[in-house]
C-alpha atoms as a PDB file:
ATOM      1  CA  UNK A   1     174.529  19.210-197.551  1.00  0.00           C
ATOM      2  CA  UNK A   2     174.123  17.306-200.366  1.00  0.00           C
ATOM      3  CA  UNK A   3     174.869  13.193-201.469  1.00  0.00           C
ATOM      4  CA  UNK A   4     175.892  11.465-204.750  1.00  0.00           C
ATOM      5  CA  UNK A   5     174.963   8.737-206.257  1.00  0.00           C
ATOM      6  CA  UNK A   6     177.002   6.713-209.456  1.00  0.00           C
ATOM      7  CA  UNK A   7     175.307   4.577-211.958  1.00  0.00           C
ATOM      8  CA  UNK A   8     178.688   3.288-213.847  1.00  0.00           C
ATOM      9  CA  UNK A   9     177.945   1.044-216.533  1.00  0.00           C
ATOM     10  CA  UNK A  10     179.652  -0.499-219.451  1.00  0.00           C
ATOM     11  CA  UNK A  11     178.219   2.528-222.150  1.00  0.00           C
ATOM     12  CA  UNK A  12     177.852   5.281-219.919  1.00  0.00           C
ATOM     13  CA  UNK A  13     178.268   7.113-216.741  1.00  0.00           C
ATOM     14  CA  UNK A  14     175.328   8.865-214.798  1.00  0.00           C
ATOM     15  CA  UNK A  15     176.438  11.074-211.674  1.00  0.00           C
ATOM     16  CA  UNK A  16     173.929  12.659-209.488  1.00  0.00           C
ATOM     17  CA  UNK A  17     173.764  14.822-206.576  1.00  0.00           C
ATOM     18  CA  UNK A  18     170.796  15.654-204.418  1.00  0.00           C
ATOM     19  CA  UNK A  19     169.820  17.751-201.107  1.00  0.00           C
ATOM     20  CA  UNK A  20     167.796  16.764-197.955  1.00  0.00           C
ATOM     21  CA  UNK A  21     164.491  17.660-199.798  1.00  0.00           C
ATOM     22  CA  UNK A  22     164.915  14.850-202.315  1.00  0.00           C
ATOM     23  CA  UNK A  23     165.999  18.288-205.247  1.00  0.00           C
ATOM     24  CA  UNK A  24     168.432  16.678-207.366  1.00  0.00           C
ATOM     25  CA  UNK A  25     171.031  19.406-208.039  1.00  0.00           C
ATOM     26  CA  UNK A  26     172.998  18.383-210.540  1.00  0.00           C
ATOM     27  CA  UNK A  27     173.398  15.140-213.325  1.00  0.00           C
ATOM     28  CA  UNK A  28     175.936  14.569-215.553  1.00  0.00           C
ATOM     29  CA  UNK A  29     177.031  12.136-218.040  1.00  0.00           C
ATOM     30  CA  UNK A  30     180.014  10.376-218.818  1.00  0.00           C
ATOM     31  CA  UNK A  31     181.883   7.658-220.663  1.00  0.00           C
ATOM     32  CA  UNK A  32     181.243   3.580-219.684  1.00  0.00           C
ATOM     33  CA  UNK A  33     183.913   2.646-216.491  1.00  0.00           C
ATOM     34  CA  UNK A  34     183.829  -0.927-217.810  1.00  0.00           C
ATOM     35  CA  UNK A  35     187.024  -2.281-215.842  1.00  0.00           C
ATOM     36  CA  UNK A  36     187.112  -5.365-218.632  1.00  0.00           C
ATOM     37  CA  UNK A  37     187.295  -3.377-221.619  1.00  0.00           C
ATOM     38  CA  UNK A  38     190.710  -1.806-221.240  1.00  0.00           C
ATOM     39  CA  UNK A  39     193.266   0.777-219.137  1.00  0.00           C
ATOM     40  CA  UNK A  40     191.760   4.160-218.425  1.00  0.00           C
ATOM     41  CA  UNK A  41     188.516   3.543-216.729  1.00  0.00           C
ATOM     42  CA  UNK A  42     190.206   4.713-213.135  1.00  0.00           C
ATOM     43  CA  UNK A  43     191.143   8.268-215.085  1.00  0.00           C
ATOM     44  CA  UNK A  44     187.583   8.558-216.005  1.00  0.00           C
ATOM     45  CA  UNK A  45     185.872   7.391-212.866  1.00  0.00           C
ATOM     46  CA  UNK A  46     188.168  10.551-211.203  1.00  0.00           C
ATOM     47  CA  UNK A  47     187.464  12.821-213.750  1.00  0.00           C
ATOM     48  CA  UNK A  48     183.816  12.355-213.366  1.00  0.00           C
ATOM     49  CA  UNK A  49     183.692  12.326-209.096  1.00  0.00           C
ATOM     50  CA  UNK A  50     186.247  15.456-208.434  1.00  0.00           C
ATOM     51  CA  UNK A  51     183.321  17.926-209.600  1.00  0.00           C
ATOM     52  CA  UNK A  52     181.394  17.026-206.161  1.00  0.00           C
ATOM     53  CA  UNK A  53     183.918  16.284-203.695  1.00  0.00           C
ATOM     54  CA  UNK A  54     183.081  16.501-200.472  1.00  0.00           C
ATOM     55  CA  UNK A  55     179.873  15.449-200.325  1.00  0.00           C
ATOM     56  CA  UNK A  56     178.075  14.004-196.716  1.00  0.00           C
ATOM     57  CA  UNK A  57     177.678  10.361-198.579  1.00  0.00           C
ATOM     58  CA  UNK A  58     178.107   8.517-201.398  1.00  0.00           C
ATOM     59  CA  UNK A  59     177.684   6.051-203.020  1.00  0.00           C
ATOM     60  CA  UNK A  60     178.916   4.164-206.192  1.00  0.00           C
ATOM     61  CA  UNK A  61     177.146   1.189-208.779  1.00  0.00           C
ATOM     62  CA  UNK A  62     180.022  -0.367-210.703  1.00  0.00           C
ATOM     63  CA  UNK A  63     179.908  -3.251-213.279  1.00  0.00           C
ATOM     64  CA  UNK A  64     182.149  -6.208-211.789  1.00  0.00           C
ATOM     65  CA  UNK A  65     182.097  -5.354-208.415  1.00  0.00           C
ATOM     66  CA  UNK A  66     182.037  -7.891-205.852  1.00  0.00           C
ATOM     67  CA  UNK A  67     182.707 -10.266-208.811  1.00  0.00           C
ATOM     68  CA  UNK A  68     186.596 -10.076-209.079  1.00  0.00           C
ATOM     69  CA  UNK A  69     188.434  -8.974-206.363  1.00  0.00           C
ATOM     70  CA  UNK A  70     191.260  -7.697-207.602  1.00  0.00           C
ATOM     71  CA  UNK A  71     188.959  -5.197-209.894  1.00  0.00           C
ATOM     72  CA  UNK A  72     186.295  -4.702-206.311  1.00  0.00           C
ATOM     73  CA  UNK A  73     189.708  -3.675-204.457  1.00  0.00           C
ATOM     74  CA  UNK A  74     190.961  -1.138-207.263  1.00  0.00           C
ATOM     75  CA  UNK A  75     187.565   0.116-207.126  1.00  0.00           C
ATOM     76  CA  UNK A  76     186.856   1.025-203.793  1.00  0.00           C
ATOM     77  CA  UNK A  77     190.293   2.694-203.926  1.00  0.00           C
ATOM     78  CA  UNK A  78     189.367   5.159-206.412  1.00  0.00           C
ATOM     79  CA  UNK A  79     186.150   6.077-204.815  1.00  0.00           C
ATOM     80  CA  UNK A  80     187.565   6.616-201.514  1.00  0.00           C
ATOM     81  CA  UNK A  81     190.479   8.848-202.923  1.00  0.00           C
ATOM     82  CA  UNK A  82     188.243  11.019-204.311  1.00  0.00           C
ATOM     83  CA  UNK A  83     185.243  10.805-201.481  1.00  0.00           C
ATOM     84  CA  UNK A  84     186.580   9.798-198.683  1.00  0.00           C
ATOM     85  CA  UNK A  85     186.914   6.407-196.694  1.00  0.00           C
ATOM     86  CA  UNK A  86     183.024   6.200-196.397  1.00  0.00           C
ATOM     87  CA  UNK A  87     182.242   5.887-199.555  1.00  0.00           C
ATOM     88  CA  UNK A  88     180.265   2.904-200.284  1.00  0.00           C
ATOM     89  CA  UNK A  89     180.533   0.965-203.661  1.00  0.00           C
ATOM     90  CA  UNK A  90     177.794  -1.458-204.845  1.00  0.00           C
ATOM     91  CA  UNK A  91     178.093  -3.921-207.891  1.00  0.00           C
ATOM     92  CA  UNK A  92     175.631  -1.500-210.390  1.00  0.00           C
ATOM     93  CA  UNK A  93     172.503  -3.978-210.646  1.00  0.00           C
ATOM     94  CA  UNK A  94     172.374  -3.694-206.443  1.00  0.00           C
ATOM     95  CA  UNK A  95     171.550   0.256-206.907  1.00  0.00           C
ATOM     96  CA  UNK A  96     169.352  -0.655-210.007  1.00  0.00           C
ATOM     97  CA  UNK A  97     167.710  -3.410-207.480  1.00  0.00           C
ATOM     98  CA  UNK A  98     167.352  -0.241-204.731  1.00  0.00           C
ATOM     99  CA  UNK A  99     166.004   2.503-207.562  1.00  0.00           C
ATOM    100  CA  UNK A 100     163.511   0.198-209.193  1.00  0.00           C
ATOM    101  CA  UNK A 101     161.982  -1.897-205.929  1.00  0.00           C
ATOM    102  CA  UNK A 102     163.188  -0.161-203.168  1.00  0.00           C
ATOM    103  CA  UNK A 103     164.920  -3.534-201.512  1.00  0.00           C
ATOM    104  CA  UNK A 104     161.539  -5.282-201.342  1.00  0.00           C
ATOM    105  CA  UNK A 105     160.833  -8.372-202.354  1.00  0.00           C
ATOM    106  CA  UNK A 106     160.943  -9.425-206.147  1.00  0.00           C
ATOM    107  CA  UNK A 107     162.563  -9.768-208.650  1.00  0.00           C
ATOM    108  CA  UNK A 108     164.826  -7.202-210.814  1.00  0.00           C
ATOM    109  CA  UNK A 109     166.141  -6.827-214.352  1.00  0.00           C
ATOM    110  CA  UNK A 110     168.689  -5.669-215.678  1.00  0.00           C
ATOM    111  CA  UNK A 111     169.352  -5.795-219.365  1.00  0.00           C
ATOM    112  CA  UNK A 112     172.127  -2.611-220.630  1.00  0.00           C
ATOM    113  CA  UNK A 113     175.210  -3.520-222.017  1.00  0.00           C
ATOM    114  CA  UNK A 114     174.851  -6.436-219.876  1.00  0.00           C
ATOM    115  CA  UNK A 115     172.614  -8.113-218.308  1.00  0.00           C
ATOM    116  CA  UNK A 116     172.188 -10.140-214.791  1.00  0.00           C
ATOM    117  CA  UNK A 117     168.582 -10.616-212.615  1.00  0.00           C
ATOM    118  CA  UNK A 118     168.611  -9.346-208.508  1.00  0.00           C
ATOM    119  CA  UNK A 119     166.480 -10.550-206.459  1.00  0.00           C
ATOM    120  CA  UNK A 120     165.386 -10.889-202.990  1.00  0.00           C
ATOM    121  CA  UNK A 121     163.113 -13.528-201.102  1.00  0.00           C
ATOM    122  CA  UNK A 122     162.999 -14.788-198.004  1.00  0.00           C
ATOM    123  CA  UNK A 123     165.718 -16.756-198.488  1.00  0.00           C
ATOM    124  CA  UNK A 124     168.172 -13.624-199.350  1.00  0.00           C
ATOM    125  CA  UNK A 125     169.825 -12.047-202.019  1.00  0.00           C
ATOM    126  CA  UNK A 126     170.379 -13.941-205.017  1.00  0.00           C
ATOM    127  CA  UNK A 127     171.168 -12.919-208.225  1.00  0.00           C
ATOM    128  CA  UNK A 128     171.875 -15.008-211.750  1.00  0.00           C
ATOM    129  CA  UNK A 129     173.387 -13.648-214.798  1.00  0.00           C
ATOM    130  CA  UNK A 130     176.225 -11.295-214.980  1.00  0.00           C
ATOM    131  CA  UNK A 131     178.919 -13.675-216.204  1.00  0.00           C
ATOM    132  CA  UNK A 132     180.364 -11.051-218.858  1.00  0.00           C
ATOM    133  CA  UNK A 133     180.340 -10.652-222.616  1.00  0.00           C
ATOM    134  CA  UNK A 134     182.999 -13.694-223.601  1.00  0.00           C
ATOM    135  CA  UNK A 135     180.571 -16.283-222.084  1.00  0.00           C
ATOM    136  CA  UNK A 136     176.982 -14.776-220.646  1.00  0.00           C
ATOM    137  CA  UNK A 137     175.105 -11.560-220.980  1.00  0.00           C
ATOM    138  CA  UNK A 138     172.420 -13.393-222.368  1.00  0.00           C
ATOM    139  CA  UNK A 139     169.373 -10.810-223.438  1.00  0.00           C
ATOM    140  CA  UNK A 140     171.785  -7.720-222.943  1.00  0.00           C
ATOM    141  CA  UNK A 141     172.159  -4.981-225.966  1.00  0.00           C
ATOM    142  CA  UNK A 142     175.499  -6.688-226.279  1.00  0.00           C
ATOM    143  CA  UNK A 143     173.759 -10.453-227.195  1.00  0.00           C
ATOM    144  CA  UNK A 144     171.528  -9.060-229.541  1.00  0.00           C
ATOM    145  CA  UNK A 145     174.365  -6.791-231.179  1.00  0.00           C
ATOM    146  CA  UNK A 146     176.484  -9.874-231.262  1.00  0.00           C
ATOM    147  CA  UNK A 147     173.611 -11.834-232.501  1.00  0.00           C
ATOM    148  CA  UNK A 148     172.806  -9.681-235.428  1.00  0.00           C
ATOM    149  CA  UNK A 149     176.323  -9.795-236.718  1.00  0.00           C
ATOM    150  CA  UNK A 150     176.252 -13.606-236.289  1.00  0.00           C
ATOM    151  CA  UNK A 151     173.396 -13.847-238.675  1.00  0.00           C
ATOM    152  CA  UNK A 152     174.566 -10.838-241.063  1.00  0.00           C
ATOM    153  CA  UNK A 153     177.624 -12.693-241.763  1.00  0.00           C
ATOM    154  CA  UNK A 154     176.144 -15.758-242.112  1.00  0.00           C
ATOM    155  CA  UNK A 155     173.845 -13.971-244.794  1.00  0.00           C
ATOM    156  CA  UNK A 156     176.966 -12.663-246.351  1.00  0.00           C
ATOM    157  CA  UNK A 157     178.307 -15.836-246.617  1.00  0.00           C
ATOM    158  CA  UNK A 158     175.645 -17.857-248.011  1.00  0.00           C
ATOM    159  CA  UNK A 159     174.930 -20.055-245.563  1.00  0.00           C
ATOM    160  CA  UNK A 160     172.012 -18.399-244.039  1.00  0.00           C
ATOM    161  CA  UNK A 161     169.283 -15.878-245.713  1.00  0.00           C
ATOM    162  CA  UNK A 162     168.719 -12.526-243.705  1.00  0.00           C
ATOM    163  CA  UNK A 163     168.781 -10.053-246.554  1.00  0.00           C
ATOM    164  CA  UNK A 164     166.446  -7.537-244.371  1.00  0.00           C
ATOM    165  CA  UNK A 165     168.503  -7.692-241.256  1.00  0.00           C
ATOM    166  CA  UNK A 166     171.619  -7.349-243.396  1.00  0.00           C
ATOM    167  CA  UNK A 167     170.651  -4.734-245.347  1.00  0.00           C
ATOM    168  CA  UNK A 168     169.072  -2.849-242.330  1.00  0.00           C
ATOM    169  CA  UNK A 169     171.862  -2.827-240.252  1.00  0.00           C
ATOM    170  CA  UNK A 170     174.593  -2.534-242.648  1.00  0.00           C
ATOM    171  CA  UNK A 171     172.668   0.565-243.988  1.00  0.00           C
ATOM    172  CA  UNK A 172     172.899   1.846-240.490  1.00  0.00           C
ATOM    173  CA  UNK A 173     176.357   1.427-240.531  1.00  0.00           C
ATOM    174  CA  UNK A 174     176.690   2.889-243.517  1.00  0.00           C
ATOM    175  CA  UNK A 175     179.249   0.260-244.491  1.00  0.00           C
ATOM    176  CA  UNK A 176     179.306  -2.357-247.037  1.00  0.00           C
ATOM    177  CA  UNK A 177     179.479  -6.093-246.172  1.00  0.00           C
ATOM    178  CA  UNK A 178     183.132  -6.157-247.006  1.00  0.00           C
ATOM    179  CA  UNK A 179     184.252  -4.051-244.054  1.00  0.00           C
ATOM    180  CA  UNK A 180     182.190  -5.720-241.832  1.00  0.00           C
ATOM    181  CA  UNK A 181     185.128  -6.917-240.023  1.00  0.00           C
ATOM    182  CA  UNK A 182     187.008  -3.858-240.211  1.00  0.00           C
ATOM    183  CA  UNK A 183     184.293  -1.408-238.599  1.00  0.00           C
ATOM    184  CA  UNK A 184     183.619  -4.639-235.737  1.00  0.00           C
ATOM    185  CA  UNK A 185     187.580  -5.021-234.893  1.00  0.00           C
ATOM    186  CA  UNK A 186     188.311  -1.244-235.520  1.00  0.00           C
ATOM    187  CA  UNK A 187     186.422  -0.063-232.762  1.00  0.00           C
ATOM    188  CA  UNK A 188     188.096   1.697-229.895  1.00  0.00           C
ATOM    189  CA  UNK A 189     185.532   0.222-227.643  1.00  0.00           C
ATOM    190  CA  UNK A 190     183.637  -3.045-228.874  1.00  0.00           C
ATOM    191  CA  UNK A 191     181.590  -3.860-226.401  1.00  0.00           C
ATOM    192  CA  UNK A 192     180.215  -0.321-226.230  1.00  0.00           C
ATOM    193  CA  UNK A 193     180.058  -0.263-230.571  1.00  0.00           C
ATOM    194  CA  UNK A 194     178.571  -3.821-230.717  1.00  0.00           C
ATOM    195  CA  UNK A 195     176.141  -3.193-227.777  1.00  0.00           C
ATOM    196  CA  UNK A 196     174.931   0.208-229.888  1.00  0.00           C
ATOM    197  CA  UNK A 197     173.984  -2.450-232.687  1.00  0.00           C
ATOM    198  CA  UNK A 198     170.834  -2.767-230.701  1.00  0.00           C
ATOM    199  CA  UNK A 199     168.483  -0.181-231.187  1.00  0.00           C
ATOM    200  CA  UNK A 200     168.783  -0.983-234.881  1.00  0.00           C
ATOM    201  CA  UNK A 201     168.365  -4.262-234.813  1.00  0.00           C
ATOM    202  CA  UNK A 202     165.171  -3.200-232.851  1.00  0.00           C
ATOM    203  CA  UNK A 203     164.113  -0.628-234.914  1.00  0.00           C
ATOM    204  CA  UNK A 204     164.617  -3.077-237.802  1.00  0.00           C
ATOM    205  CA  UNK A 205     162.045  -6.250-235.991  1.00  0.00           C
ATOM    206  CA  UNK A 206     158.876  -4.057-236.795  1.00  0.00           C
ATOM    207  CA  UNK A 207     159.899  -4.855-240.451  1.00  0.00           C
ATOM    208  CA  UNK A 208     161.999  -7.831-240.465  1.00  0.00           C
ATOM    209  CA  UNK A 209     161.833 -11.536-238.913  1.00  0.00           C
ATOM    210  CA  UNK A 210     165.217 -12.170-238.782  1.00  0.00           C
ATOM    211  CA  UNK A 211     165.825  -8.412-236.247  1.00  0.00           C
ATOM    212  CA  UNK A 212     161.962  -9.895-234.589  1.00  0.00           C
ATOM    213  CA  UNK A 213     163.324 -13.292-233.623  1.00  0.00           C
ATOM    214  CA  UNK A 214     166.288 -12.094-232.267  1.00  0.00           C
ATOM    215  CA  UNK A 215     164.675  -9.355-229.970  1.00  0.00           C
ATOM    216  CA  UNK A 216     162.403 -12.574-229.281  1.00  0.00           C
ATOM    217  CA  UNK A 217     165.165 -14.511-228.285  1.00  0.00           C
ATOM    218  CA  UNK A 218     166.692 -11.798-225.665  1.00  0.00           C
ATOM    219  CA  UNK A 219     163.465 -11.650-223.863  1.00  0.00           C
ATOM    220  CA  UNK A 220     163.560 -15.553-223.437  1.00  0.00           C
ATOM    221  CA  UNK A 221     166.920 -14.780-222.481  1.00  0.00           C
ATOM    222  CA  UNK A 222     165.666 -12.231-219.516  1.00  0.00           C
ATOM    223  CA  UNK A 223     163.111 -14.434-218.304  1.00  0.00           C
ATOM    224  CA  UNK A 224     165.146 -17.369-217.689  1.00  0.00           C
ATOM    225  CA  UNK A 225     167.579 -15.538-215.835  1.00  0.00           C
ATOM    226  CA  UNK A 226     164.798 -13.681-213.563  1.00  0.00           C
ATOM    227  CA  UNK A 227     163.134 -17.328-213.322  1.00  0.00           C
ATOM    228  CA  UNK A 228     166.402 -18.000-211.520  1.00  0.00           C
ATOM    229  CA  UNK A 229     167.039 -15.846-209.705  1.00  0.00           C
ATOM    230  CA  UNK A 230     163.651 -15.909-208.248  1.00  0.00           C
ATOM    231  CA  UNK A 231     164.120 -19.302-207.133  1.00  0.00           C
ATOM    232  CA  UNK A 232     167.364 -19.101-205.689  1.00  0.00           C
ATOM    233  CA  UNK A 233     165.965 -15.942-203.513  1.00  0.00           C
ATOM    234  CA  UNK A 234     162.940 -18.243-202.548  1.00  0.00           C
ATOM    235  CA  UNK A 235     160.960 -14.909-203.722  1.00  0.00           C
ATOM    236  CA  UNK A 236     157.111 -15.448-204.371  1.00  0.00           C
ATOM    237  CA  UNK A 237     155.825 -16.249-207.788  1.00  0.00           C
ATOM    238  CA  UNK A 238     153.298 -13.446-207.043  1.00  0.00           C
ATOM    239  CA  UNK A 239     156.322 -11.049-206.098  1.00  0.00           C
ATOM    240  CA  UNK A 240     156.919  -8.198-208.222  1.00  0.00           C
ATOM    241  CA  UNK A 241     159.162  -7.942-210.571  1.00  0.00           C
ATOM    242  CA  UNK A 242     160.882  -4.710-212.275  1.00  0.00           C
ATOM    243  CA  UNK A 243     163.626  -3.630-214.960  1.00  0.00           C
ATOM    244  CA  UNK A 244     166.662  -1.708-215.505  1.00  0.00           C
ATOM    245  CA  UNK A 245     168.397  -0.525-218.921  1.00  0.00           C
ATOM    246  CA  UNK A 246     167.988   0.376-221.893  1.00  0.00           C
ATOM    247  CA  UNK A 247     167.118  -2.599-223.649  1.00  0.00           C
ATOM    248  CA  UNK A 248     163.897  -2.662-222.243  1.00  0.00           C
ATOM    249  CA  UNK A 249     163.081   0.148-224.362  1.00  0.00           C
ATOM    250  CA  UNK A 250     162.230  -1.841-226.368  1.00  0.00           C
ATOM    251  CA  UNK A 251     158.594  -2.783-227.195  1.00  0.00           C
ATOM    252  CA  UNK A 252     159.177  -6.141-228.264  1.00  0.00           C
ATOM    253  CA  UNK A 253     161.190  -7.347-225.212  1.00  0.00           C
ATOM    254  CA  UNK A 254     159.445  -5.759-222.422  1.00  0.00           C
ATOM    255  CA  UNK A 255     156.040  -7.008-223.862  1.00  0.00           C
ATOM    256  CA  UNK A 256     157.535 -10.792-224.238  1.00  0.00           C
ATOM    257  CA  UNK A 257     158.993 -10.416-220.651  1.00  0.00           C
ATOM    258  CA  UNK A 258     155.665  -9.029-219.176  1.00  0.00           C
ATOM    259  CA  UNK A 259     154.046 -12.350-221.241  1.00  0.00           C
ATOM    260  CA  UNK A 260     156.196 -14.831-219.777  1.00  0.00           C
ATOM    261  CA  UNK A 261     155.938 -13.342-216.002  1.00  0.00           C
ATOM    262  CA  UNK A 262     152.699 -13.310-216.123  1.00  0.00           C
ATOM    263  CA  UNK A 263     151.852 -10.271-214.656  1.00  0.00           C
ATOM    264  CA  UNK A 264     152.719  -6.890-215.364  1.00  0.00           C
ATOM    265  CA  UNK A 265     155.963  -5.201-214.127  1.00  0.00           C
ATOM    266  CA  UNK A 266     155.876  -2.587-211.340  1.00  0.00           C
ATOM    267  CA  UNK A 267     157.216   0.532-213.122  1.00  0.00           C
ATOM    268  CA  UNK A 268     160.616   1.171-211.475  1.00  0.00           C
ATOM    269  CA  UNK A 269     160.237   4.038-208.827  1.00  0.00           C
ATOM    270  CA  UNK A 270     163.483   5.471-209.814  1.00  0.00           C
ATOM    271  CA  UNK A 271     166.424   4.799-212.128  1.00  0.00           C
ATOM    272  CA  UNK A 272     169.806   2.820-211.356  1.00  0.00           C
ATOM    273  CA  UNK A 273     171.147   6.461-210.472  1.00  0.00           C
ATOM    274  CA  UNK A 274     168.250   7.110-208.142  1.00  0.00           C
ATOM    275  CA  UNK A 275     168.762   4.006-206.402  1.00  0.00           C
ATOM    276  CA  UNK A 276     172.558   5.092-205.631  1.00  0.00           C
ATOM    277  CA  UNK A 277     171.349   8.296-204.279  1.00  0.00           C
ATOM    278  CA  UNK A 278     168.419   6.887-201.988  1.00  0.00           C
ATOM    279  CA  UNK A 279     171.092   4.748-200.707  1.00  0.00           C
ATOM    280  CA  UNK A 280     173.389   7.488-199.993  1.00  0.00           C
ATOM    281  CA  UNK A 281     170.620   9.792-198.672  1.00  0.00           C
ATOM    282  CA  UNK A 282     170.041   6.707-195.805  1.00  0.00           C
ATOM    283  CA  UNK A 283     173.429   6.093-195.004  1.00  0.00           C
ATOM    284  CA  UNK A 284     173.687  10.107-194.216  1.00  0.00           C
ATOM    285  CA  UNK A 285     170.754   9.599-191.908  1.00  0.00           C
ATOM    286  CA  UNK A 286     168.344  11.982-193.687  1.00  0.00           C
ATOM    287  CA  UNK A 287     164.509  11.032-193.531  1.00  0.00           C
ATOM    288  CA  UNK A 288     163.896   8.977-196.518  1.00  0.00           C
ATOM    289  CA  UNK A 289     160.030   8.650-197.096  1.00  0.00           C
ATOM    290  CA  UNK A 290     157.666   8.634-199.920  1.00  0.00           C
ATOM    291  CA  UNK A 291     158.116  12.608-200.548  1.00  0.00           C
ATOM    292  CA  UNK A 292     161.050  12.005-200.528  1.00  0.00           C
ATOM    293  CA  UNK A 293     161.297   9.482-203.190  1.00  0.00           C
ATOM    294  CA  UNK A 294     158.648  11.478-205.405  1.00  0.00           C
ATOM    295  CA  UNK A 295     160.466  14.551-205.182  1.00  0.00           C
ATOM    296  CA  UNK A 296     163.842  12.527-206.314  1.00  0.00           C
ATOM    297  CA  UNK A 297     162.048  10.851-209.018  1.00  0.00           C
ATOM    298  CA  UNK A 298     160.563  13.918-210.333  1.00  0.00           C
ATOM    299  CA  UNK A 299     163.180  16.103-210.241  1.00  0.00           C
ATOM    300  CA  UNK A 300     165.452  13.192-212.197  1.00  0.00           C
ATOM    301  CA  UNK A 301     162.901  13.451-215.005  1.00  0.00           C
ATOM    302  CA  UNK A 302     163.284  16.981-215.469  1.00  0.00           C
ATOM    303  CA  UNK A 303     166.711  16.462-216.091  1.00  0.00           C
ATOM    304  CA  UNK A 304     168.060  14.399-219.403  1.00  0.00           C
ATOM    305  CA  UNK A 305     169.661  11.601-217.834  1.00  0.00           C
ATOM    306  CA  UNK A 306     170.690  10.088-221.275  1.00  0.00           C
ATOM    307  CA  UNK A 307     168.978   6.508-221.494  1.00  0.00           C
ATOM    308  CA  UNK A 308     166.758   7.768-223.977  1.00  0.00           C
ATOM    309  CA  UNK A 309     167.645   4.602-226.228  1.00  0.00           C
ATOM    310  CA  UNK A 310     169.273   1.252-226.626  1.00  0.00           C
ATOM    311  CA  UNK A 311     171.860   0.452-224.744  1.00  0.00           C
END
């Protein structure tokens, strides 16, 4: 008997299964199902599910789901024609939410590729953020790839002085400022490529002020959107809160989050994958305690589950 849990984001893919004692069995990782950033992901959401079929339960985290319903319906159809009609899908920060609180109250964030705040209060579920790269995702490794290019062409141009950040990240490209625009729109997958911009641009804010503000910035970016959501959720201001992604990797952000809340954040108990799977494990009626949480946790350390840096 065993269950599986998805974490699909917009970068990468984490699959998991486990067994009644919590023993994760297997993980593997895969390319980004982002349903917004071309034809193909439905190929690659198969690809990566046939391995485990059957399974007792499952369940999937997708990006976009529950947001557009023409995407939602094309989703659940894949899952269930590889799973089975039980087969539960769940927009990807509700599994983070599950993994890092365990559906208590508080307040989750998410900050990847994209970014969006979960939380849950007395007065529900809310959530804030989400909105997609064209006109949100503030504080996601998307924003602060898109951010950096912003102010490395502005440098370029004149109009703006940012020699460290330029220098720093197109040395990491190993590009020149003249095919700037060529390595940006010659990408297979932007989002992804932009969204990778990240960990440079944080590696370059312990040197440079330019990189430093704009790390700044996406943790101002986080905090307004958990501030929302909060609200909305009517979740205490003592409440904890938690994160998701691999933007808060980052030093810099998580420390300027942790500032702003106030309070320190509650380390998640598992990881968005982790969620999926406790979620699965319930829904196949197995006992779901603190053992076996621990034993879930643990045994997803042991394994490389590839969110070892920005995005």
């Amino acid at each position: 008997m065993t269950v599986l849990g998805m974490d699909g984001g917009g970068t990468k893919t984490l699959v998991a299964v486990a067994g009644p004692d919590g023993q994760v069995t297997a993980v593997t990782k895969g390319p980004g199902l982002d349903p917004m950033a071309g034809p193909g992901w439905e190929a690659r959401m198969t690809a990566q599910l046939q391995p485990f079929a059957p399974v007792e339960a499952a369940v999937i985290g997708l990006p976009y789901f529950s947001e557009v319903p023409a995407i939602s319906d094309r989703q659940n159809a894949v899952a269930r024609s590889v799973l089975g009609p039980d087969t539960l899908v769940m927009n990807d920060v509700a599994v983070a939410y599950e993994g890092a609180l365990g559906g208590a109250e508080g307040v989750m964030l998410l900050s990847g590729t994209g970014s969006m705040a979960w939380s849950r209060g007395p007065l529900g579920v809310a959530r804030c953020g989400g909105w997609g790269d064209v006109f949100g995702d503030e504080g996601s490794a998307y924003w602060i790839g898109r951010e950096a290019l912003t102010r490395v062409s502005r440098h370029l141009d004149g109009r703006q002085s940012a020699p460290g950040l330029a220098e720093g990240l197109l040395a990491a490209l190993g590009i020149p400022g003249s095919e700037l625009i060529a390595w940006t729109y010659g990408q297979a997958q932007p989002r992804a490529a932009v969204a990778a911009l990240a960990r440079h641009v944080d590696a370059l804010a312990a040197v440079d002020a330019d990189a430093a503000g704009i790390m700044a910035r996406a943790a101002g970016q986080l905090v307004d959107l958990a501030r929302a959501a909060a609200r909305a959720s009517g979740a205490s201001p003592e409440a904890g809160w938690s994160y998701a992604g691999g933007v808060f990797r980052s030093n810099v952000v998580r420390g300027a989050v942790t500032d702003a809340m106030g309070r320190p954040p509650l380390a998640p108990r598992l990881p968005p994958v982790g969620g999926a799977l406790l979620v699965a494990a319930r829904r196949a009626g197995w006992r779901v305690d603190d053992r076996f949480i621990a034993t879930l946790a643990a045994s997803l350390a042991e394994i490389s589950t590839g969110q070892e840096h920005i995005p």
